[in-house]
Every structure is written in structure tokens, then in C-alpha cells.
Protein backbone atom coordinates (compact mmCIF):
# COMPACT_ATOMS: atom_id res chain seq x y z
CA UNK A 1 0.00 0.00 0.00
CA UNK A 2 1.69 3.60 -0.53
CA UNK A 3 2.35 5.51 1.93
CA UNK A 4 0.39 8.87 1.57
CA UNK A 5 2.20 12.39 1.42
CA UNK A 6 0.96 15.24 2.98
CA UNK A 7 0.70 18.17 1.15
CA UNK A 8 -0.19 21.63 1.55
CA UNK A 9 -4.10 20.75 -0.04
CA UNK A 10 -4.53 17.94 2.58
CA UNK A 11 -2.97 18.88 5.80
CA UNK A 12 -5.05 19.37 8.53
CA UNK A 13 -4.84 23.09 9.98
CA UNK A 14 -5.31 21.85 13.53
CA UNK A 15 -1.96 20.11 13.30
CA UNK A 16 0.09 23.05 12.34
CA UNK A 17 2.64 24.81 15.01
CA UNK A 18 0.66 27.73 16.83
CA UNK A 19 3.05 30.65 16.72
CA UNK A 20 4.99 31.16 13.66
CA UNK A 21 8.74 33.40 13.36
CA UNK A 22 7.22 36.86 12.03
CA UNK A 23 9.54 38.34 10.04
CA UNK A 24 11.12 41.96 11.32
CA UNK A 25 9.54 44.34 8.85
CA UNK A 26 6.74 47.13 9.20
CA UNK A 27 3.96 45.65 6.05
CA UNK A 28 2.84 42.44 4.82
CA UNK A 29 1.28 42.29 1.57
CA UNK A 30 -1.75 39.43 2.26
CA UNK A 31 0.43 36.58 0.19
CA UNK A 32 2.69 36.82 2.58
CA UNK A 33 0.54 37.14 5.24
CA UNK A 34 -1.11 34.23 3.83
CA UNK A 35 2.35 32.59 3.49
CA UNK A 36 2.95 32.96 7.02
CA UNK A 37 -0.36 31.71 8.41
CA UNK A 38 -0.80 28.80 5.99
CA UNK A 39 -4.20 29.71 4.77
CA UNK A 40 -5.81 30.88 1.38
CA UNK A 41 -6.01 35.17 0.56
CA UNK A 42 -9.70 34.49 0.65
CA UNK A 43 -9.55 33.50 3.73
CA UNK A 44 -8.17 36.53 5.18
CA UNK A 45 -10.46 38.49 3.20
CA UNK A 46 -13.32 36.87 4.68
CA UNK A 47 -11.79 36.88 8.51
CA UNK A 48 -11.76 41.45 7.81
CA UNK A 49 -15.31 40.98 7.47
CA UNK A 50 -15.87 39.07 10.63
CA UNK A 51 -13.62 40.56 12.62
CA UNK A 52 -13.50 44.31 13.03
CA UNK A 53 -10.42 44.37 14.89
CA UNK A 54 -8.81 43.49 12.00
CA UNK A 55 -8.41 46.50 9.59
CA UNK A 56 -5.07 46.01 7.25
CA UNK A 57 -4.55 49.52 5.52
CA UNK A 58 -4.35 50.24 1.58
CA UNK A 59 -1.21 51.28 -0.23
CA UNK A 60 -1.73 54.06 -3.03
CA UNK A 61 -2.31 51.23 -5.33
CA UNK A 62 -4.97 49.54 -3.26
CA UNK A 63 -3.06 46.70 -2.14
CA UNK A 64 -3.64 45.73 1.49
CA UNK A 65 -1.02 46.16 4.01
CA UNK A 66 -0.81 44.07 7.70
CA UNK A 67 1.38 45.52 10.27
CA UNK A 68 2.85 43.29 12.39
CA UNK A 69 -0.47 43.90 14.83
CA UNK A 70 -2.16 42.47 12.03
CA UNK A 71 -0.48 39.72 11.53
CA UNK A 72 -0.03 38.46 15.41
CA UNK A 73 -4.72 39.14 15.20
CA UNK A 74 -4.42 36.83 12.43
CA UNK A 75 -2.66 34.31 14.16
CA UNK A 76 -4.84 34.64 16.80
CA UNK A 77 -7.92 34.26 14.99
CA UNK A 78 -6.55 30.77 13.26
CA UNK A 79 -5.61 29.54 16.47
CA UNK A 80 -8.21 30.21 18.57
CA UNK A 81 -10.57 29.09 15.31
CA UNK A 82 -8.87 25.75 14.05
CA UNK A 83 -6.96 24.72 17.97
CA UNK A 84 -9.47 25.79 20.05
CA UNK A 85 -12.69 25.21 18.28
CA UNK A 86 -14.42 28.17 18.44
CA UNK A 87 -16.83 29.75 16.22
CA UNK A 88 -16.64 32.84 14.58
CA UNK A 89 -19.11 34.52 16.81
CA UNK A 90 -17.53 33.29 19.86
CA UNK A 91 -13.60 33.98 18.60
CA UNK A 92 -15.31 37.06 17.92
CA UNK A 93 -16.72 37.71 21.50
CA UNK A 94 -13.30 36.34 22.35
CA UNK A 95 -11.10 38.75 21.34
CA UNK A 96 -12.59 41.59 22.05
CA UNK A 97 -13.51 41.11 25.45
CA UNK A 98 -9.07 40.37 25.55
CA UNK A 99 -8.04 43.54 27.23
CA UNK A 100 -5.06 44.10 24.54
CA UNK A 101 -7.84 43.29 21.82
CA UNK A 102 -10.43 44.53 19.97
CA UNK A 103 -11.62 48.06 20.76
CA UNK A 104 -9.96 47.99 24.59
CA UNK A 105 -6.74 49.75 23.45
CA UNK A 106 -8.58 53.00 22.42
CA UNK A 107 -11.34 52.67 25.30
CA UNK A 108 -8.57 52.19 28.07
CA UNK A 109 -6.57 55.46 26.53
CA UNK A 110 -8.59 58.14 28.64
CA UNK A 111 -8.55 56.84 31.69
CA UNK A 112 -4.73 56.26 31.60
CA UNK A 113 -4.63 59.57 31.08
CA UNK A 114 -7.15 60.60 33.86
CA UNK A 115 -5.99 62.43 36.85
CA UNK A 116 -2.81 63.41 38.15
CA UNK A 117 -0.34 62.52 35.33
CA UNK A 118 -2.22 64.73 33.14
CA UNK A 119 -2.13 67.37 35.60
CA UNK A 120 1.43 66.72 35.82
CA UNK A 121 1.60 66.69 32.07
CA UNK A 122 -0.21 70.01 32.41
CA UNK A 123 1.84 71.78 34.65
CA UNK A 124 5.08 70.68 32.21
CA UNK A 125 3.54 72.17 28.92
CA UNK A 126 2.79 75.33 30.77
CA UNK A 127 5.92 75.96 32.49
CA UNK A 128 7.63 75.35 29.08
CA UNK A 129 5.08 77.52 27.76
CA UNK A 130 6.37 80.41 30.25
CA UNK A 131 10.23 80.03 29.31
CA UNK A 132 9.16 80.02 25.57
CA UNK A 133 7.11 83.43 26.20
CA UNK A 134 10.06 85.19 28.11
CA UNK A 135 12.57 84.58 25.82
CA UNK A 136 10.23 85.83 22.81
């Protein structure tokens, strides 16, 4: 009997390694995003719709472009989709209830800068703004 090979068509995504060596650069053009994940262009293209923490920018030409943010989402998403089982809805619910994911970044902002290091921050800008007036 032959042995059978596997190949990129039939391997199973739940047996591929979880984290993957991102490469040191600032854009990823979505083949090799898609490189790097193992999974189709259409794929990612669907997961934008589904997920709305995932937002690659355009270049001039309209080519999209992951930052590394992206990427490390997308890697998220396949995991927690194809390891863990979940649905879309609930990998979804998932990461944006994470508090580095979804809208949390932007929603924790203000109250970092709440209270007394922004008074702080305050007093900085105007005693800089005093200096800058005297020697004027």
C-alpha cells in the first residue's frame, strides 16, 4: 500500500505549530501574510469581514497592508478558530472582550490619562510655555 504524502491541499490546519517566526519588517502584503499563516487570501479576506479588529490599511495602489499587529490578530484568529474550536461569533466575543484586543486599546486610553499625570503633564507644557514666552 503507498504511503500517503501530505501536502499543503490535505494537511489538517489543527496540526500546524501555533506561533509562527514573524519576520522583522513594518507591512505584509496578504500573500505573505497568507504565506505565514498557511491559509488561502480568501480566507483573510473573509476573517476582515468578521472581525472588526482586523483592519489592514491600503497602499496608493490599493493593495492591502498588515502591520505586524495584524499579523499576530491573524494568528490569533486561526488559532483560537482551528486549535481551540471556536466559532466565529464566539472567537469574535473572544477577542474583544481580551483587554489588549479589539476596541480595549482606544477605550482604556482616557482613563490612563485621567488624573494626576495629566495634571502633571499640564503643569510641564505650561511651564515650558512660560520660558518660551520670556525669551520671545
Amino acid at each position: 500500500m503507498p504511503k500517503s504524502r501530505v501536502t499543503e491541499r490535505n494537511r489538517n490546519p489543527r496540526e500546524m505549530p501555533s506561533r509562527v517566526e514573524i519576520p522583522d519588517k513594518r507591512y505584509f502584503r496578504i500573500g505573505e501574510v497568507s504565506a505565514l499563516v498557511e491559509t488561502k487570501p480568501y480566507v483573510l479576506r473573509y476573517w476582515e469581514t468578521e472581525f472588526p479588529m482586523l483592519k489592514p490599511g491600503k497602499s496608493p495602489t490599493g493593495h492591502r497592508l498588515y502591520r505586524r499587529e495584524d499579523v499576530e490578530i491573524v494568528l490569533d484568529i486561526k488559532s483560537l478558530l482551528y486549535e481551540q474550536g471556536f466559532t466565529i461569533e464566539g472567537a469574535r466575543k473572544h477577542l474583544a472582550e481580551r483587554p489588549n484586543g479589539g476596541g480595549a486599546k482606544l477605550a482604556s486610553a482616557p482613563a490612563m490619562l485621567d488624573g494626576a499625570p495629566l495634571r502633571a503633564i499640564q503643569r510641564e507644557i505650561e511651564a515650558i510655555l512660560t520660558m518660551l514666552s520670556r525669551q520671545c
